[in-house]
C-alpha atoms as a PDB file:
ATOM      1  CA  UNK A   1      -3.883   6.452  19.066  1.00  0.00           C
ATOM      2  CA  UNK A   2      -2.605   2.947  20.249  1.00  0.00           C
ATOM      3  CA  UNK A   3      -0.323   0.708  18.457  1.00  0.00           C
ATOM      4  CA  UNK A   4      -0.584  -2.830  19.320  1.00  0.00           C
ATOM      5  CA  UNK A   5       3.034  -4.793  17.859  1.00  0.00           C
ATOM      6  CA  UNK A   6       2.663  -8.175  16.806  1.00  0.00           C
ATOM      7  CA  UNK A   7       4.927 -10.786  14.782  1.00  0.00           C
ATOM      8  CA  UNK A   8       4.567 -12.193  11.455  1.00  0.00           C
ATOM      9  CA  UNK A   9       6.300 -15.201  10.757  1.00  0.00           C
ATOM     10  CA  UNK A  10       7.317 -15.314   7.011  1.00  0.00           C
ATOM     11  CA  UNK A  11       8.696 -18.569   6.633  1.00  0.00           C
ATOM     12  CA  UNK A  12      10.614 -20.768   8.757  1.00  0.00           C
ATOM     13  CA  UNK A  13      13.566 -20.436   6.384  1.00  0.00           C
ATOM     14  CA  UNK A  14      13.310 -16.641   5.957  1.00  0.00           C
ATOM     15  CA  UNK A  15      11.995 -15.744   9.701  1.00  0.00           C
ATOM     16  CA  UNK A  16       9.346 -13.129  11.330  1.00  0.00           C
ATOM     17  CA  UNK A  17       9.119  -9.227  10.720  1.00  0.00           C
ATOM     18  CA  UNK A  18       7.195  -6.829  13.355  1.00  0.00           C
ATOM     19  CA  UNK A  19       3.703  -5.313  12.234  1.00  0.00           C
ATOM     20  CA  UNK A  20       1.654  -2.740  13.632  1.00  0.00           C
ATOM     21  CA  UNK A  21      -1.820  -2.576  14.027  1.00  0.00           C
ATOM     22  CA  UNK A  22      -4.255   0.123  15.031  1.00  0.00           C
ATOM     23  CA  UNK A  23      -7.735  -0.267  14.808  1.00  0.00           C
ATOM     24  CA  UNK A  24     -10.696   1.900  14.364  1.00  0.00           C
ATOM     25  CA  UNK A  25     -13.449   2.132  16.822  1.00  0.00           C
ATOM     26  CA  UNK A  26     -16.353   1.188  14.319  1.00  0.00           C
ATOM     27  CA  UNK A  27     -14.240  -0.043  11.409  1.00  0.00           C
ATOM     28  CA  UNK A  28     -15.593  -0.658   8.453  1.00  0.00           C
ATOM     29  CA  UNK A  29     -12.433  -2.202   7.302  1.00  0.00           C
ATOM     30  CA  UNK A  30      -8.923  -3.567   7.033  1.00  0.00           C
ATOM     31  CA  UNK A  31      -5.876  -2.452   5.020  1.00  0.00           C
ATOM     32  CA  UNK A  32      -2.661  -4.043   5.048  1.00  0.00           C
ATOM     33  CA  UNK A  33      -0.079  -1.345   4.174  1.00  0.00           C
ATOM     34  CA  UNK A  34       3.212  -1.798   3.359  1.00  0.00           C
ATOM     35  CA  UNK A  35       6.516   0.682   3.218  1.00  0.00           C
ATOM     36  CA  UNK A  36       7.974   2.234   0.520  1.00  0.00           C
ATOM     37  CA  UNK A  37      11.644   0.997  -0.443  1.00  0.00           C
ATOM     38  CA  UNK A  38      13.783   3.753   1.176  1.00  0.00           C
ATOM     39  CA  UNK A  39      12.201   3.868   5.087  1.00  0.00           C
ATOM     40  CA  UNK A  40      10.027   1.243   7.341  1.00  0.00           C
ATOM     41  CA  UNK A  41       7.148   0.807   8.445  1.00  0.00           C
ATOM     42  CA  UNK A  42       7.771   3.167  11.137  1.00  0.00           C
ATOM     43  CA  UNK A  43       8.296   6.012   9.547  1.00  0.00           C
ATOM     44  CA  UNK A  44       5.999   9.264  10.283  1.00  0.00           C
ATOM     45  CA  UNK A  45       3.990   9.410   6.403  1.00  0.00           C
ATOM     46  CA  UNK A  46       3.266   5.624   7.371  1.00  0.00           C
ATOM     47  CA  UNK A  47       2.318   6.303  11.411  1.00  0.00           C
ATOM     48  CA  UNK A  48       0.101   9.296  10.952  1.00  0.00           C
ATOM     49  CA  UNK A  49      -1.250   7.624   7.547  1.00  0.00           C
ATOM     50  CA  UNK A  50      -2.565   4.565   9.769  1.00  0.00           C
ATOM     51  CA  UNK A  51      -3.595   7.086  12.478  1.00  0.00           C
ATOM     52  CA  UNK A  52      -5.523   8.866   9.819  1.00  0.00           C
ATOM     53  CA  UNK A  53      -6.753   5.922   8.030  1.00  0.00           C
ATOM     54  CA  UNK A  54      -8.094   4.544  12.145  1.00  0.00           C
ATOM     55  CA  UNK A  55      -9.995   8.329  12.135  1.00  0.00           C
ATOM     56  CA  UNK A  56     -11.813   7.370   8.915  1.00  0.00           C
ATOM     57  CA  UNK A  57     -12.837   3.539  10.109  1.00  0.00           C
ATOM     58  CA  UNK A  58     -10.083   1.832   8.888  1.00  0.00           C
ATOM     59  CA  UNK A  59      -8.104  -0.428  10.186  1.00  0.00           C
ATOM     60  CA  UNK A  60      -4.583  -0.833   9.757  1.00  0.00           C
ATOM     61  CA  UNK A  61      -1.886  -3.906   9.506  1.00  0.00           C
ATOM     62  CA  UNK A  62       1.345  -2.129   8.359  1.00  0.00           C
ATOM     63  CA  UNK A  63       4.866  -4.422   8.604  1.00  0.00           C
ATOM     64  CA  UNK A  64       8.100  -4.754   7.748  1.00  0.00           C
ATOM     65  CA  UNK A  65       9.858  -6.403   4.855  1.00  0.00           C
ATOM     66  CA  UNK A  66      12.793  -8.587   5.461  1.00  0.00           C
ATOM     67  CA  UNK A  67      15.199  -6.520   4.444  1.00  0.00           C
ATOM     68  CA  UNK A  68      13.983  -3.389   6.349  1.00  0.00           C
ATOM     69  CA  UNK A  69      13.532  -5.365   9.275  1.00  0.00           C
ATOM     70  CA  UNK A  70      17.247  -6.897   9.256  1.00  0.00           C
ATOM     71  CA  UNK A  71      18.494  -3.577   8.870  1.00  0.00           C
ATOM     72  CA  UNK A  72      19.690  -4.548   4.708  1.00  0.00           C
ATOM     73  CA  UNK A  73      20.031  -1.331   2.683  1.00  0.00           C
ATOM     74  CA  UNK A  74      18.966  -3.141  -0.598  1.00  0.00           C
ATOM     75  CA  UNK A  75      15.377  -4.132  -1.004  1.00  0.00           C
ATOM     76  CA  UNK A  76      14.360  -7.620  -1.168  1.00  0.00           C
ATOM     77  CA  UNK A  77      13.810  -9.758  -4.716  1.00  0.00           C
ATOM     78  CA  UNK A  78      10.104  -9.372  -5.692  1.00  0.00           C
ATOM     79  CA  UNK A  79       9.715 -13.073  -4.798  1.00  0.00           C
ATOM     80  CA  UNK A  80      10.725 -12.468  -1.021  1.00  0.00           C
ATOM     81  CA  UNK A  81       9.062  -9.532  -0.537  1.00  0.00           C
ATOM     82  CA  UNK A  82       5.853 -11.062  -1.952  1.00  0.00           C
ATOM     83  CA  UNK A  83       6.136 -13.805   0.524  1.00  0.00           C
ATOM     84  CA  UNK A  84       6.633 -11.275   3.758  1.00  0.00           C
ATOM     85  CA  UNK A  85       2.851  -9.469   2.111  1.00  0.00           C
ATOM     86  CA  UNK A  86       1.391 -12.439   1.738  1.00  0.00           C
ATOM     87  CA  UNK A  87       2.329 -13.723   5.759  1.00  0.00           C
ATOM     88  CA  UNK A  88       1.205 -10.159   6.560  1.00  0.00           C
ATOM     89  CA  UNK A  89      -2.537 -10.291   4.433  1.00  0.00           C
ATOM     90  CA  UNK A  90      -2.792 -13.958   6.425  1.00  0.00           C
ATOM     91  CA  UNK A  91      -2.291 -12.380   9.818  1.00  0.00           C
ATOM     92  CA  UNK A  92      -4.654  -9.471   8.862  1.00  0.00           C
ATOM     93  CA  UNK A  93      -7.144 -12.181   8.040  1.00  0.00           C
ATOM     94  CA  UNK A  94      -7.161 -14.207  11.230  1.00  0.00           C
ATOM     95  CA  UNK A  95      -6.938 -10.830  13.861  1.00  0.00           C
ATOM     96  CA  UNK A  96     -10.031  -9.409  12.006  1.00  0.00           C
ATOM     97  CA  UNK A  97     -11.436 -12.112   9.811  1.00  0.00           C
ATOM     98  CA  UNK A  98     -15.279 -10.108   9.590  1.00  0.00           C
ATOM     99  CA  UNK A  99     -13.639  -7.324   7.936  1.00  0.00           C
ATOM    100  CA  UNK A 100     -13.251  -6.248   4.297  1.00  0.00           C
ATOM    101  CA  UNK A 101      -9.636  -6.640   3.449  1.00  0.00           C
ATOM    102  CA  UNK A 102      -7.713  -4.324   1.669  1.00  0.00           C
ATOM    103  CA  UNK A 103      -3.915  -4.439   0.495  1.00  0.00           C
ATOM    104  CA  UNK A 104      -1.659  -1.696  -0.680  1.00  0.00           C
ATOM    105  CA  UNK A 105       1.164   0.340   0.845  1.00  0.00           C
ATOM    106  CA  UNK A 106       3.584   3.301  -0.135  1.00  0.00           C
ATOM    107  CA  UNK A 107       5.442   3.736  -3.895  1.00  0.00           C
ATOM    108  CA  UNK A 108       7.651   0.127  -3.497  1.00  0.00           C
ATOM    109  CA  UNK A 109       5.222  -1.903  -0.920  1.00  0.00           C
ATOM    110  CA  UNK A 110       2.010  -0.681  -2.952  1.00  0.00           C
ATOM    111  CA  UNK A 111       4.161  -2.587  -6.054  1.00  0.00           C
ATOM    112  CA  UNK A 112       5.125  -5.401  -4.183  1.00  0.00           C
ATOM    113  CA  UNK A 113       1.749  -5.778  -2.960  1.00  0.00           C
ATOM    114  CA  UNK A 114       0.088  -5.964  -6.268  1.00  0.00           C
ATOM    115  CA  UNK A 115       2.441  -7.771  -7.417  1.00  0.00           C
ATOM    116  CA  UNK A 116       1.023 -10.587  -5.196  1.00  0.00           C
ATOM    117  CA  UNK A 117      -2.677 -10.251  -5.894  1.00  0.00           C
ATOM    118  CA  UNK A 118      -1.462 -10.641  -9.371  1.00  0.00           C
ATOM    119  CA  UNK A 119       0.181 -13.791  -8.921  1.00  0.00           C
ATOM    120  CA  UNK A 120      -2.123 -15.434  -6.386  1.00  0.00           C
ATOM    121  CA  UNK A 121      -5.551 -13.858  -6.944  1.00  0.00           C
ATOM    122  CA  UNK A 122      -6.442 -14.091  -3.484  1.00  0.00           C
ATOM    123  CA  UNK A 123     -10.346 -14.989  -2.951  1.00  0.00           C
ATOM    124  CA  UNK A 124     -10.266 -12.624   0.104  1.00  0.00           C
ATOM    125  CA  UNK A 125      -8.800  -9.573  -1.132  1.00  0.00           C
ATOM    126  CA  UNK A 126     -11.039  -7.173  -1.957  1.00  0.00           C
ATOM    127  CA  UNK A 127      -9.017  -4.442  -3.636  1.00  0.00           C
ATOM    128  CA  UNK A 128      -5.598  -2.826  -3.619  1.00  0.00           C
ATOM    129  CA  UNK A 129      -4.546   1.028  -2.520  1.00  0.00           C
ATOM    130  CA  UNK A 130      -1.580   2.727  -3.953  1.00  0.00           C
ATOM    131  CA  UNK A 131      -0.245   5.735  -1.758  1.00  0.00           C
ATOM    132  CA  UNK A 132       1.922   7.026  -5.121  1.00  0.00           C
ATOM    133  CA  UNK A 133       2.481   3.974  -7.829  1.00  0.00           C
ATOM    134  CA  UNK A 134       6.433   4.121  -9.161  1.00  0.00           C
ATOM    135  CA  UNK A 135       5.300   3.715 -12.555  1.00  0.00           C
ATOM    136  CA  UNK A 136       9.065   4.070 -13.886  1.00  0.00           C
ATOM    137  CA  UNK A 137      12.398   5.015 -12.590  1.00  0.00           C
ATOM    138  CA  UNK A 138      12.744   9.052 -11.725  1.00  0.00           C
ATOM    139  CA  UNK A 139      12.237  10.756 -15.257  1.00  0.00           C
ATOM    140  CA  UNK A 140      12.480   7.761 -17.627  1.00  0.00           C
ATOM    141  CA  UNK A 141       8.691   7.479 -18.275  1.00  0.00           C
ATOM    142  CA  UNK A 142       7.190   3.758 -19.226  1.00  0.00           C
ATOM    143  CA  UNK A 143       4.886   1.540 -18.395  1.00  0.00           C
ATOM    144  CA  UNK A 144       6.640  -1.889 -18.089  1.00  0.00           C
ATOM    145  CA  UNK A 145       5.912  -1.780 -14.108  1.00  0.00           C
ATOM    146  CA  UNK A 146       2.107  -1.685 -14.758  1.00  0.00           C
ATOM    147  CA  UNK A 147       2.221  -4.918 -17.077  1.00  0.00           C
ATOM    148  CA  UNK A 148       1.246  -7.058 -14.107  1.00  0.00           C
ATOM    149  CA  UNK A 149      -1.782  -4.929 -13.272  1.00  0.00           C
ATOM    150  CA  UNK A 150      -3.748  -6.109 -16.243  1.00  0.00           C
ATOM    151  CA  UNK A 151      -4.504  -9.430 -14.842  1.00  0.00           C
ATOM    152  CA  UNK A 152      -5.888  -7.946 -11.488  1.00  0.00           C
ATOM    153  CA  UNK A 153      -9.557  -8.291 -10.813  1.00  0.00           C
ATOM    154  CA  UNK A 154     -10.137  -6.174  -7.934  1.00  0.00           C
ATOM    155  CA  UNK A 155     -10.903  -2.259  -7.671  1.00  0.00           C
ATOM    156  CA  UNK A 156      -7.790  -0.508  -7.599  1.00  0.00           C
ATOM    157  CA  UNK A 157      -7.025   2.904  -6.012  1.00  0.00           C
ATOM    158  CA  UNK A 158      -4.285   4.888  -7.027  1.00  0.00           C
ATOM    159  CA  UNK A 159      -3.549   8.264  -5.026  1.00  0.00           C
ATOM    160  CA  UNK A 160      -0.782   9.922  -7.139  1.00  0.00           C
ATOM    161  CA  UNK A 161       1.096  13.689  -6.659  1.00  0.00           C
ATOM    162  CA  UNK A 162       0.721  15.826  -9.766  1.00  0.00           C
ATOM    163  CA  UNK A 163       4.597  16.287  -9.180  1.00  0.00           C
ATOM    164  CA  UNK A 164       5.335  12.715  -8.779  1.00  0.00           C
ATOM    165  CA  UNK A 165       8.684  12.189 -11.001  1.00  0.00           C
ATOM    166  CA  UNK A 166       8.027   7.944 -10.098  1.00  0.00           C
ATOM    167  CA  UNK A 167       4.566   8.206 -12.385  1.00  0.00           C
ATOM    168  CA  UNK A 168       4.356  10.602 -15.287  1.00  0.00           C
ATOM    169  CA  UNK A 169       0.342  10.989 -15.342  1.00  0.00           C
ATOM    170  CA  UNK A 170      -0.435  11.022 -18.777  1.00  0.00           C
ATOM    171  CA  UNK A 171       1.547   7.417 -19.032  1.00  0.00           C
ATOM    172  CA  UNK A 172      -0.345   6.422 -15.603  1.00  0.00           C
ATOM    173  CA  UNK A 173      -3.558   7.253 -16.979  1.00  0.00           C
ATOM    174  CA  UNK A 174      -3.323   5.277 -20.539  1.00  0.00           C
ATOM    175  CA  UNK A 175      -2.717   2.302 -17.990  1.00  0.00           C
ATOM    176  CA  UNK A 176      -5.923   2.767 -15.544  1.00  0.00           C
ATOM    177  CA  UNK A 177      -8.048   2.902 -18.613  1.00  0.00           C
ATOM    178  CA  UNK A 178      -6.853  -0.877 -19.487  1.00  0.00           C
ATOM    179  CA  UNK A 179      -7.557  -1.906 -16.124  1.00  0.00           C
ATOM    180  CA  UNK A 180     -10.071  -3.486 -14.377  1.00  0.00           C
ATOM    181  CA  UNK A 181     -12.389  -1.046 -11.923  1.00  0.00           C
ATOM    182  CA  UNK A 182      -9.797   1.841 -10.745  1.00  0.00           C
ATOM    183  CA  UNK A 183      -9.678   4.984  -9.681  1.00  0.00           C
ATOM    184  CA  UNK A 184      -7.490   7.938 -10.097  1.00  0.00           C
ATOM    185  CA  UNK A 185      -6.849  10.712  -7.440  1.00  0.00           C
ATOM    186  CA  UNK A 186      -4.342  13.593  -7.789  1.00  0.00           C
ATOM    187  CA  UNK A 187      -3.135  15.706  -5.616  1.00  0.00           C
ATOM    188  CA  UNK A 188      -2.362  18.888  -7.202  1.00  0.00           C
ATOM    189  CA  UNK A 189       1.552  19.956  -6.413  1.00  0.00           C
ATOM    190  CA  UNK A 190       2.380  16.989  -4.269  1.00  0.00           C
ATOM    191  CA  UNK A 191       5.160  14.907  -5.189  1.00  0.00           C
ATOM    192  CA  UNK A 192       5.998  11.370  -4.734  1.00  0.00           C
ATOM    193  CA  UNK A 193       6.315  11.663  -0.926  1.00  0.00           C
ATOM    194  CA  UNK A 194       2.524  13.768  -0.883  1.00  0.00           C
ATOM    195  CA  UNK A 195       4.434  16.784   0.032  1.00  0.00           C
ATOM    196  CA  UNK A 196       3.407  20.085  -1.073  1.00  0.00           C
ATOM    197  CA  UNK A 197       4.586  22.743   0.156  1.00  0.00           C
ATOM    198  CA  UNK A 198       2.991  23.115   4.366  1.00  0.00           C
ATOM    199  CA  UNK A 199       0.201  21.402   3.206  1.00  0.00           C
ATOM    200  CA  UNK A 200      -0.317  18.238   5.374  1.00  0.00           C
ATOM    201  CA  UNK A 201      -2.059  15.635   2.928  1.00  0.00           C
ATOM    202  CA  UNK A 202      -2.798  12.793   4.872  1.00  0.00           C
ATOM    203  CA  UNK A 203      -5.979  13.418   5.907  1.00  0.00           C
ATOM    204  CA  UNK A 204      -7.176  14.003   2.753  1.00  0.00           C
ATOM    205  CA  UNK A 205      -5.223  10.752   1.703  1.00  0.00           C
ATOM    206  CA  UNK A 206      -7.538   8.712   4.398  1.00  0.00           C
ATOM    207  CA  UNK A 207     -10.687  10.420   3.353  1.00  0.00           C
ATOM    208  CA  UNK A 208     -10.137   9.527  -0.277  1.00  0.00           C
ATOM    209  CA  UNK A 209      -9.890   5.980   0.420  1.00  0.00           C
ATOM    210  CA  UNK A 210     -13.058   6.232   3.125  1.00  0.00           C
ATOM    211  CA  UNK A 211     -15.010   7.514   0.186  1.00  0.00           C
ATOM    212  CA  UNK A 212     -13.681   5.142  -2.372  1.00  0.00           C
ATOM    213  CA  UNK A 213     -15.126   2.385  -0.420  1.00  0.00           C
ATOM    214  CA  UNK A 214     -18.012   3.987   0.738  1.00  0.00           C
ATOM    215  CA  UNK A 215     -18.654   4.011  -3.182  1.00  0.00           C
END
């Protein structure tokens, strides 16, 4: 399935980062979907994730944080890397501004990302997807991370392994029942990459959004 590449300009003092896009034939709408914090945008779970997401009608904006982009090994403050998602939901919004728009991304960018609709409560997003919320650090089980969540008032999605050692699920699930409309979806043996054993789980990770909206 075509790419198209595009720029995103950040800011004029912090610079652009490159974004993908690949759109559905009869899409029904838009996600912008950010990396995790150890690989970029360009990495296969992400490509075949948009690929699968296009199969199910939905378009796809995924990008580049600064860091990532400049080749950094350490992930940017929360404050930068809310800036580079919030240039990136403004370009999804002028390429395909009769869509639904969606923001989320993978373990780090799906925080990130919420961290933004938390601060700015965006008018035009119109919920958030989490492909495997880090809850809490690798085996240290809390729910600081989540404190921001509360103020959200758009449907949440959160697509979580049942192996996931970033999101104990018994902690995870004491925090969707706070929340605002959400939605919990395992995936029985997967951890936090959605690996589980040969099974391939994207498609079932674009169907389970599909239906989510479609509901």
């Amino acid at each position: 399935m075509a790419e198209k590449k595009i720029a995103i300009k950040v800011s004029a003092s912090l610079g652009s980062v490159s974004g993908k896009v690949i759109e559905a034939k009869k899409p029904i709408a838009v996600l912008v979907l950010a990396h995790g914090a150890g690989a970029g945008m360009d990495h296969p779970f992400m490509k075949n994730l948009s690929v699968a997401l296009a199969e199910e009608g939905i378009t796809t904006l995924r990008y580049n944080f600064l860091y990532m982009e400049h080749k950094r090994g350490r992930p940017d403050a929360p404050a930068v890397a809310m800036k580079a998602v919030q240039a990136a939901v403004a370009k999804a919004a002028e390429l395909f501004p009769k869509l639904p728009l969606l923001v989320g991304g993978k373990s780090f960018g799906g925080r990130m990302s919420s961290h933004w609709v938390s601060d700015k409560n965006p008018a035009d997003v119109r919920g958030l997807v989490f492909f495997g919320f880090p809850l809490h650090r690798p085996g240290a089980p809390s729910i600081e991370r989540a404190e921001h969540l509360y103020s959200i008032k758009v449907p949440m999605l959160f697509l979580q392994g049942t192996r996931d050692t970033l999101a104990d699920l018994a902690s995870l699930k004491k925090v969707i029942k706070k929340l605002k409309p959400s939605t919990l979806v395992t995936f029985e043996g997967a951890d936090h990459s959605f690996k589980a054993g040969k099974e391939n789980l994207v498609p079932k990770l674009a169907e389970t959004v599909s239906r989510w909206l479609s509901e």
